[in-house]
PDB file of N, CA and C in Angstrom:
ATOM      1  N   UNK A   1       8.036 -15.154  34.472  1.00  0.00           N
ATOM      2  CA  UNK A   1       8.300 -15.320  35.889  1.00  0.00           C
ATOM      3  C   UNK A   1       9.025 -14.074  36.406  1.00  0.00           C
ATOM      4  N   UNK A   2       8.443 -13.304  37.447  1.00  0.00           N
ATOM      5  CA  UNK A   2       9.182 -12.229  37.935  1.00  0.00           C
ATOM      6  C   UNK A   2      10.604 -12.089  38.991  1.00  0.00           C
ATOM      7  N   UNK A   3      11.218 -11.784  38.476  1.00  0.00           N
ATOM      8  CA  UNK A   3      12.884 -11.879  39.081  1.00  0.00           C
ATOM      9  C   UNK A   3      12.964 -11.158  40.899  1.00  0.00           C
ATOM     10  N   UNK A   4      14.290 -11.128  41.035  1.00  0.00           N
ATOM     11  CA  UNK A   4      14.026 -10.857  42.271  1.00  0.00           C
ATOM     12  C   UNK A   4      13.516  -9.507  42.760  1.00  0.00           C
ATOM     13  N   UNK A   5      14.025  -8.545  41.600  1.00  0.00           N
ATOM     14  CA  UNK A   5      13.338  -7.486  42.245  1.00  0.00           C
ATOM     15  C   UNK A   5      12.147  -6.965  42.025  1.00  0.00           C
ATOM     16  N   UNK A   6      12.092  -7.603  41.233  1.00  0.00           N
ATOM     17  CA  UNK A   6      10.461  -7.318  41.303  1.00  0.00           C
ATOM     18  C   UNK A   6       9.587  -7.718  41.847  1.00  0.00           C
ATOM     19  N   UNK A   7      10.004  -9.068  42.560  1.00  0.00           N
ATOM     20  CA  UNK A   7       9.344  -9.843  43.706  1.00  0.00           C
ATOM     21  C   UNK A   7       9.570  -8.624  45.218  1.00  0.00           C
ATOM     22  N   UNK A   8      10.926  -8.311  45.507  1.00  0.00           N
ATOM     23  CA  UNK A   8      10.939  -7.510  46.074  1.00  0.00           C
ATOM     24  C   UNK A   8      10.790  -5.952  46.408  1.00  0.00           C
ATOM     25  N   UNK A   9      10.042  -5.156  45.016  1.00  0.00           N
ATOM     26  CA  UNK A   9       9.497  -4.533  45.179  1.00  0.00           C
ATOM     27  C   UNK A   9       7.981  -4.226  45.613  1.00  0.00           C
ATOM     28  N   UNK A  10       7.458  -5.613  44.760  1.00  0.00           N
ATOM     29  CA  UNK A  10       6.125  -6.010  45.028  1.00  0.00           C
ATOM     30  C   UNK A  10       5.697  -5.861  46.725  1.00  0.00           C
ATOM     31  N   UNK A  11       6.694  -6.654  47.322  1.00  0.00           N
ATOM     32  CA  UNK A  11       6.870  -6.863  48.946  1.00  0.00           C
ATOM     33  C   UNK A  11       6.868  -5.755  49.845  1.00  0.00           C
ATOM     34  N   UNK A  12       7.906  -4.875  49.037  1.00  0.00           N
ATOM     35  CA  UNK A  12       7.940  -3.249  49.995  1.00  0.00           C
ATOM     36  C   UNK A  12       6.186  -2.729  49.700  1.00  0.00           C
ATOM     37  N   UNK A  13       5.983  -2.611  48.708  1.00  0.00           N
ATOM     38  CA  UNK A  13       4.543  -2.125  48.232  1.00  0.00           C
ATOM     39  C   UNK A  13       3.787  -2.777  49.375  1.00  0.00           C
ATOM     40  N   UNK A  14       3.758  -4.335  49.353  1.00  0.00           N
ATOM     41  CA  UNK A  14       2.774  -4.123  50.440  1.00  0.00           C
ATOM     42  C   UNK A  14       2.867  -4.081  51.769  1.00  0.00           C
ATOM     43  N   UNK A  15       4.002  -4.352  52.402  1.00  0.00           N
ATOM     44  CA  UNK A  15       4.381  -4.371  53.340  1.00  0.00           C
ATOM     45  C   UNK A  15       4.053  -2.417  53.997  1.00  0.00           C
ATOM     46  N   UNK A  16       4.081  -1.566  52.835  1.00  0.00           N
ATOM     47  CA  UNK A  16       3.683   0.171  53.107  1.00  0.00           C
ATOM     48  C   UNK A  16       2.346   0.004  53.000  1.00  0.00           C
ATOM     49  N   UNK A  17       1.909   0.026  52.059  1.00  0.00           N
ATOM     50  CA  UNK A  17       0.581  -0.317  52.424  1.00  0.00           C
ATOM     51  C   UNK A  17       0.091  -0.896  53.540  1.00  0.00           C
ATOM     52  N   UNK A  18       0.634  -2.133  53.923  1.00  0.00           N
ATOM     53  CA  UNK A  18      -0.321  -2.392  55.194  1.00  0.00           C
ATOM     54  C   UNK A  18       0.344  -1.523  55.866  1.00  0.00           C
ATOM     55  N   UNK A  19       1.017  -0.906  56.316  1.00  0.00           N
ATOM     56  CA  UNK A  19       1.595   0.014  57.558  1.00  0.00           C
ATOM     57  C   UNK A  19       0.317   1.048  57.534  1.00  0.00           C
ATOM     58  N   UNK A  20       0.339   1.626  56.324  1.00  0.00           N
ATOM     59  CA  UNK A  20      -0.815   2.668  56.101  1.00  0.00           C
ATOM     60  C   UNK A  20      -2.089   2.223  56.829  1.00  0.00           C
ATOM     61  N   UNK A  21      -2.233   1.165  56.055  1.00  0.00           N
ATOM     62  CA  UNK A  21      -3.583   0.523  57.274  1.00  0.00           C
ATOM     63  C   UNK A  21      -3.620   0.318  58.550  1.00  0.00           C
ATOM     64  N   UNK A  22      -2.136   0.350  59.054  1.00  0.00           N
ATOM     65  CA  UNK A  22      -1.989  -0.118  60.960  1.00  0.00           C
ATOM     66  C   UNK A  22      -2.172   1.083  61.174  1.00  0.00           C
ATOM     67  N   UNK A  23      -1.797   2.409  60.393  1.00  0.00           N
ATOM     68  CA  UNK A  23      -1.455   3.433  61.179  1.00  0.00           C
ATOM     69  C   UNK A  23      -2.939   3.818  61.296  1.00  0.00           C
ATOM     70  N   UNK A  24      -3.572   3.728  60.424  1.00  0.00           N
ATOM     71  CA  UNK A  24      -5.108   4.528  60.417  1.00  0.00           C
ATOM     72  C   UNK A  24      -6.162   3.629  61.279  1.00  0.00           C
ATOM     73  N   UNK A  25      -6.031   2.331  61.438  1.00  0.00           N
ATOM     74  CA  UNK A  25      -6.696   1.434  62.277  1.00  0.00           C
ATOM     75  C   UNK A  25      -6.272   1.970  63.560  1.00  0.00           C
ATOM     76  N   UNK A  26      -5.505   2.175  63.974  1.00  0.00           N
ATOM     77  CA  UNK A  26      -4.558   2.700  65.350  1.00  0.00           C
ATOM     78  C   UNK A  26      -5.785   3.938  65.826  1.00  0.00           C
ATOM     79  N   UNK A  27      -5.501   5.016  64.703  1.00  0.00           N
ATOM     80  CA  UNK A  27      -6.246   6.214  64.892  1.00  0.00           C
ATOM     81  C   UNK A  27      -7.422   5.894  65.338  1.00  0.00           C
ATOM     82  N   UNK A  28      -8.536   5.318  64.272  1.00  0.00           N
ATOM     83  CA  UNK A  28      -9.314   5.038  64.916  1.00  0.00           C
ATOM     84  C   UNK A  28      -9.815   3.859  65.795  1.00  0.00           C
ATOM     85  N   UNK A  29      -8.688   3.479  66.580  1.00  0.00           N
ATOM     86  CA  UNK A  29      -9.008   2.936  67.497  1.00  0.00           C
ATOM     87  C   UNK A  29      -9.441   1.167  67.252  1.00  0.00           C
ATOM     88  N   UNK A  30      -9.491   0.988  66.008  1.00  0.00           N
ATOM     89  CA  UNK A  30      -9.675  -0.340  65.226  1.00  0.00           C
ATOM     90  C   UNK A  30      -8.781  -1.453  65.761  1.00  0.00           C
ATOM     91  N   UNK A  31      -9.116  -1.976  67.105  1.00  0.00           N
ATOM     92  CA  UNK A  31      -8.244  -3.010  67.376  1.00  0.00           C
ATOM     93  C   UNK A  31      -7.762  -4.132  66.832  1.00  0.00           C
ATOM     94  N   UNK A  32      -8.874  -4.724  66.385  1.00  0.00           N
ATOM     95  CA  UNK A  32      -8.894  -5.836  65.787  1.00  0.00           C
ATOM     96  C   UNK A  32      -8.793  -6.028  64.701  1.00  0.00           C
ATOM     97  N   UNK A  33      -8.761  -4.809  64.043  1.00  0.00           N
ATOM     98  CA  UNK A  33      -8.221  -4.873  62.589  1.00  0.00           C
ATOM     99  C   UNK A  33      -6.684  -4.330  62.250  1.00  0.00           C
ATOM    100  N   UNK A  34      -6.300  -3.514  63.139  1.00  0.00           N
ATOM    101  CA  UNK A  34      -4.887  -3.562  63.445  1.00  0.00           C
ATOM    102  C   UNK A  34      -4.369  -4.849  63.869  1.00  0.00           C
ATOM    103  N   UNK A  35      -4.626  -5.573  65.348  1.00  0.00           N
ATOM    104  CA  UNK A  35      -4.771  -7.183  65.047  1.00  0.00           C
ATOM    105  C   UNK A  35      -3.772  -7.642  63.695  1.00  0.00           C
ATOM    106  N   UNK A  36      -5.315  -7.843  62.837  1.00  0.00           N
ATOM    107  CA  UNK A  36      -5.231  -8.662  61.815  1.00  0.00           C
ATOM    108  C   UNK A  36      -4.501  -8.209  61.102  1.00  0.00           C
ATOM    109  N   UNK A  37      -3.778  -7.022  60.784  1.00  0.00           N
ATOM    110  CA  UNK A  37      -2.681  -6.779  59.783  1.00  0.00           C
ATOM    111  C   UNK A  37      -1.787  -6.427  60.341  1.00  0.00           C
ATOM    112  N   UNK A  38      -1.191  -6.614  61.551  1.00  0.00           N
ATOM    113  CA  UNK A  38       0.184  -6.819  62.269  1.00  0.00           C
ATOM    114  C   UNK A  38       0.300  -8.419  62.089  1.00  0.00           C
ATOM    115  N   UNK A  39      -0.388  -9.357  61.667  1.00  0.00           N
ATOM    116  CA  UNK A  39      -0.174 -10.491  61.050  1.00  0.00           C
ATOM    117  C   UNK A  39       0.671 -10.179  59.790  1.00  0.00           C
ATOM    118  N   UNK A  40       0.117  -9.522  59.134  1.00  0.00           N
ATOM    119  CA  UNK A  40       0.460  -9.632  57.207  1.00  0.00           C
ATOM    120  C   UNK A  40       1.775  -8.297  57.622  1.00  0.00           C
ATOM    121  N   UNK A  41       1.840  -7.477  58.333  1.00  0.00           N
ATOM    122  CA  UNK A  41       2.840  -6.731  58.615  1.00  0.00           C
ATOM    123  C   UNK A  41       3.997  -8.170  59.367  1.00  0.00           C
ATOM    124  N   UNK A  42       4.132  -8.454  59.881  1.00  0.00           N
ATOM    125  CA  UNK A  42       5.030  -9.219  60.402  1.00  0.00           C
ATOM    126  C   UNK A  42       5.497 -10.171  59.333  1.00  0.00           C
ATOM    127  N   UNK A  43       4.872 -11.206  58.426  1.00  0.00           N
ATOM    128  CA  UNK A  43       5.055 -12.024  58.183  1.00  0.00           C
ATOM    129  C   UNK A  43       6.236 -11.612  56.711  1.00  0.00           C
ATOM    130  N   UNK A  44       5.103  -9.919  56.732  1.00  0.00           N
ATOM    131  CA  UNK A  44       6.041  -9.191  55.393  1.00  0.00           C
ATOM    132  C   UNK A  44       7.556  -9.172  55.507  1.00  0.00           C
ATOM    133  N   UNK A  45       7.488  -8.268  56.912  1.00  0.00           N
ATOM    134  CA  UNK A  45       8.618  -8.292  57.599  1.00  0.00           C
ATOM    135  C   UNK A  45       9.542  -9.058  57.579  1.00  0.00           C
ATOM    136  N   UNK A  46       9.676 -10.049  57.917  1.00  0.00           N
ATOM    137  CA  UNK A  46      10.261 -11.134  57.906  1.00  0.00           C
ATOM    138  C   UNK A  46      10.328 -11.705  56.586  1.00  0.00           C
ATOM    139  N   UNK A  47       9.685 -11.843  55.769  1.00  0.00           N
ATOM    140  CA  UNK A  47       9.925 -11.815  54.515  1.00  0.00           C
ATOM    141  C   UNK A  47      11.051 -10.805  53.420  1.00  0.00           C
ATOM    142  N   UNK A  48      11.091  -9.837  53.940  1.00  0.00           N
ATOM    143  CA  UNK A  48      12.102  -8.546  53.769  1.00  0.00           C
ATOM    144  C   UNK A  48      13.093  -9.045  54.187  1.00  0.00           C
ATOM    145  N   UNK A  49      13.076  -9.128  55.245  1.00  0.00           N
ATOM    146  CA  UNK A  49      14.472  -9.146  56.038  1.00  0.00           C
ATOM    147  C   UNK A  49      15.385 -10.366  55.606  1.00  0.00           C
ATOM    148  N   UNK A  50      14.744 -11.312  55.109  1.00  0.00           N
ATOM    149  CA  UNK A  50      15.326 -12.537  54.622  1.00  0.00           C
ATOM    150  C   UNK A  50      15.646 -12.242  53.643  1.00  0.00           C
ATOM    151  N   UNK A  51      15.271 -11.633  52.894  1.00  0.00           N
ATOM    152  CA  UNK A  51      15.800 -11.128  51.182  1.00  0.00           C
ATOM    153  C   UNK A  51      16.629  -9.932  51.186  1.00  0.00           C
ATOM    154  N   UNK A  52      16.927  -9.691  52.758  1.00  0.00           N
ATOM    155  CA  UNK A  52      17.972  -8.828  52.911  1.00  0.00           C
ATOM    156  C   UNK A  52      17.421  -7.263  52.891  1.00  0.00           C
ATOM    157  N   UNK A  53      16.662  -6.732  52.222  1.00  0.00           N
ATOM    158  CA  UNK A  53      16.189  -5.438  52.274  1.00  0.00           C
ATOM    159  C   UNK A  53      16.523  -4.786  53.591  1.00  0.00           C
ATOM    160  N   UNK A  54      17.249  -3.295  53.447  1.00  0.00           N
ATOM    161  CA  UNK A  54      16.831  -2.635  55.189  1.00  0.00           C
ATOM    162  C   UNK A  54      15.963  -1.910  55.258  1.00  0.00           C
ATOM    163  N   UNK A  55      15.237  -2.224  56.181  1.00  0.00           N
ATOM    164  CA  UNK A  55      13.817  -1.897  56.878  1.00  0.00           C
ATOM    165  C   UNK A  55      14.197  -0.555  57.573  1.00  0.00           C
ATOM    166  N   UNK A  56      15.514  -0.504  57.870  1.00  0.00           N
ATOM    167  CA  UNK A  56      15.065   1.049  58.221  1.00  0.00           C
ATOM    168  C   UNK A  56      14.615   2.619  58.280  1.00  0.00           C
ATOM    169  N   UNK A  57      14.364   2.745  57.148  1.00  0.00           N
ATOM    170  CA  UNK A  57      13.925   3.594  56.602  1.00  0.00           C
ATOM    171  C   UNK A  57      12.217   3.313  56.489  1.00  0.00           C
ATOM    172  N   UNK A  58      11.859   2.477  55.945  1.00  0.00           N
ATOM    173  CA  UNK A  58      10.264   1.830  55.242  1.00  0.00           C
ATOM    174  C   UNK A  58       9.852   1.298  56.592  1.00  0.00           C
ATOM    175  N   UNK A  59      10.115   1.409  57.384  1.00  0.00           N
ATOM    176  CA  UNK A  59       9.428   0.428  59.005  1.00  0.00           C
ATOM    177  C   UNK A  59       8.914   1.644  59.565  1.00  0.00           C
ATOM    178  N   UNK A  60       7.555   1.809  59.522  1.00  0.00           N
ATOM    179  CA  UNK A  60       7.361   3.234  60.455  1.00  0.00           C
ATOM    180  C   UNK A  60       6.658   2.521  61.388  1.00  0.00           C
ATOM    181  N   UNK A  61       6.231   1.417  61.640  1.00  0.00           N
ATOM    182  CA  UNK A  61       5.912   0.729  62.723  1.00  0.00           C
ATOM    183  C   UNK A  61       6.219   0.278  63.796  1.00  0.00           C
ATOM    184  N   UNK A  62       7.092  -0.445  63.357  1.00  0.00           N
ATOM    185  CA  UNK A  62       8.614  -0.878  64.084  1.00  0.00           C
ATOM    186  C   UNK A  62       7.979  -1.462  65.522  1.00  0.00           C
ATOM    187  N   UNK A  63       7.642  -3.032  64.793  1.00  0.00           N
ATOM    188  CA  UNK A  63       7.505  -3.947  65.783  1.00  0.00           C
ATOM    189  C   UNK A  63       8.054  -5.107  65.851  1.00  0.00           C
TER     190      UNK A  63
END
Protein backbone atom coordinates (compact mmCIF):
# COMPACT_ATOMS: atom_id res chain seq x y z
CA UNK A 1 0.00 0.00 0.00
CA UNK A 2 1.56 3.34 -0.97
CA UNK A 3 2.14 5.90 1.90
CA UNK A 4 1.49 9.38 1.79
CA UNK A 5 4.02 10.53 -0.24
CA UNK A 6 3.95 8.68 -2.64
CA UNK A 7 0.34 9.09 -3.07
CA UNK A 8 1.30 12.65 -3.16
CA UNK A 9 3.80 12.63 -5.50
CA UNK A 10 1.86 10.51 -7.81
CA UNK A 11 -0.79 13.61 -7.63
CA UNK A 12 1.79 16.44 -8.44
CA UNK A 13 2.80 14.13 -11.53
CA UNK A 14 -0.45 14.35 -12.71
CA UNK A 15 -1.84 17.23 -11.81
CA UNK A 16 1.74 18.71 -14.30
CA UNK A 17 0.95 16.70 -16.68
CA UNK A 18 -2.45 17.69 -17.18
CA UNK A 19 -1.35 21.40 -17.02
CA UNK A 20 0.96 20.39 -19.96
CA UNK A 21 -2.09 19.31 -21.73
CA UNK A 22 -4.23 22.65 -20.85
CA UNK A 23 -1.38 24.57 -21.93
CA UNK A 24 -1.01 22.95 -25.44
CA UNK A 25 -4.89 22.49 -25.93
CA UNK A 26 -5.03 26.38 -25.24
CA UNK A 27 -2.40 26.84 -28.12
CA UNK A 28 -4.12 25.11 -30.32
CA UNK A 29 -7.14 26.42 -29.71
CA UNK A 30 -8.67 22.91 -28.43
CA UNK A 31 -11.62 24.07 -26.50
CA UNK A 32 -13.17 21.31 -25.53
CA UNK A 33 -10.47 19.41 -24.67
CA UNK A 34 -9.06 22.01 -22.47
CA UNK A 35 -12.80 21.80 -21.17
CA UNK A 36 -12.32 18.36 -20.26
CA UNK A 37 -9.06 18.56 -18.38
CA UNK A 38 -9.74 21.70 -16.37
CA UNK A 39 -12.09 19.00 -14.87
CA UNK A 40 -9.14 16.51 -13.86
CA UNK A 41 -7.00 19.86 -13.29
CA UNK A 42 -9.41 21.11 -10.69
CA UNK A 43 -10.43 18.13 -9.01
CA UNK A 44 -6.39 17.49 -8.75
CA UNK A 45 -6.24 20.69 -7.33
CA UNK A 46 -8.26 20.38 -4.74
CA UNK A 47 -7.03 17.21 -4.03
CA UNK A 48 -3.46 18.89 -3.34
CA UNK A 49 -4.59 21.42 -1.48
CA UNK A 50 -6.31 19.16 1.01
CA UNK A 51 -3.17 17.18 1.56
CA UNK A 52 -1.75 20.44 2.13
CA UNK A 53 0.86 20.67 -0.74
CA UNK A 54 1.65 24.48 -1.98
CA UNK A 55 0.56 24.95 -5.31
CA UNK A 56 2.48 27.81 -5.74
CA UNK A 57 5.12 27.13 -7.48
CA UNK A 58 3.54 23.80 -9.67
CA UNK A 59 0.15 25.90 -10.61
CA UNK A 60 1.07 27.45 -13.93
CA UNK A 61 -2.54 27.62 -14.63
CA UNK A 62 -3.89 29.12 -11.86
CA UNK A 63 -7.55 28.73 -11.90
Amino acid sequence: MPNSAEIAKDAIEQFQKIQRHMQLAKEEHAEKTYESLKDDYLSLKALLQVAGVNLTDIDKIKE
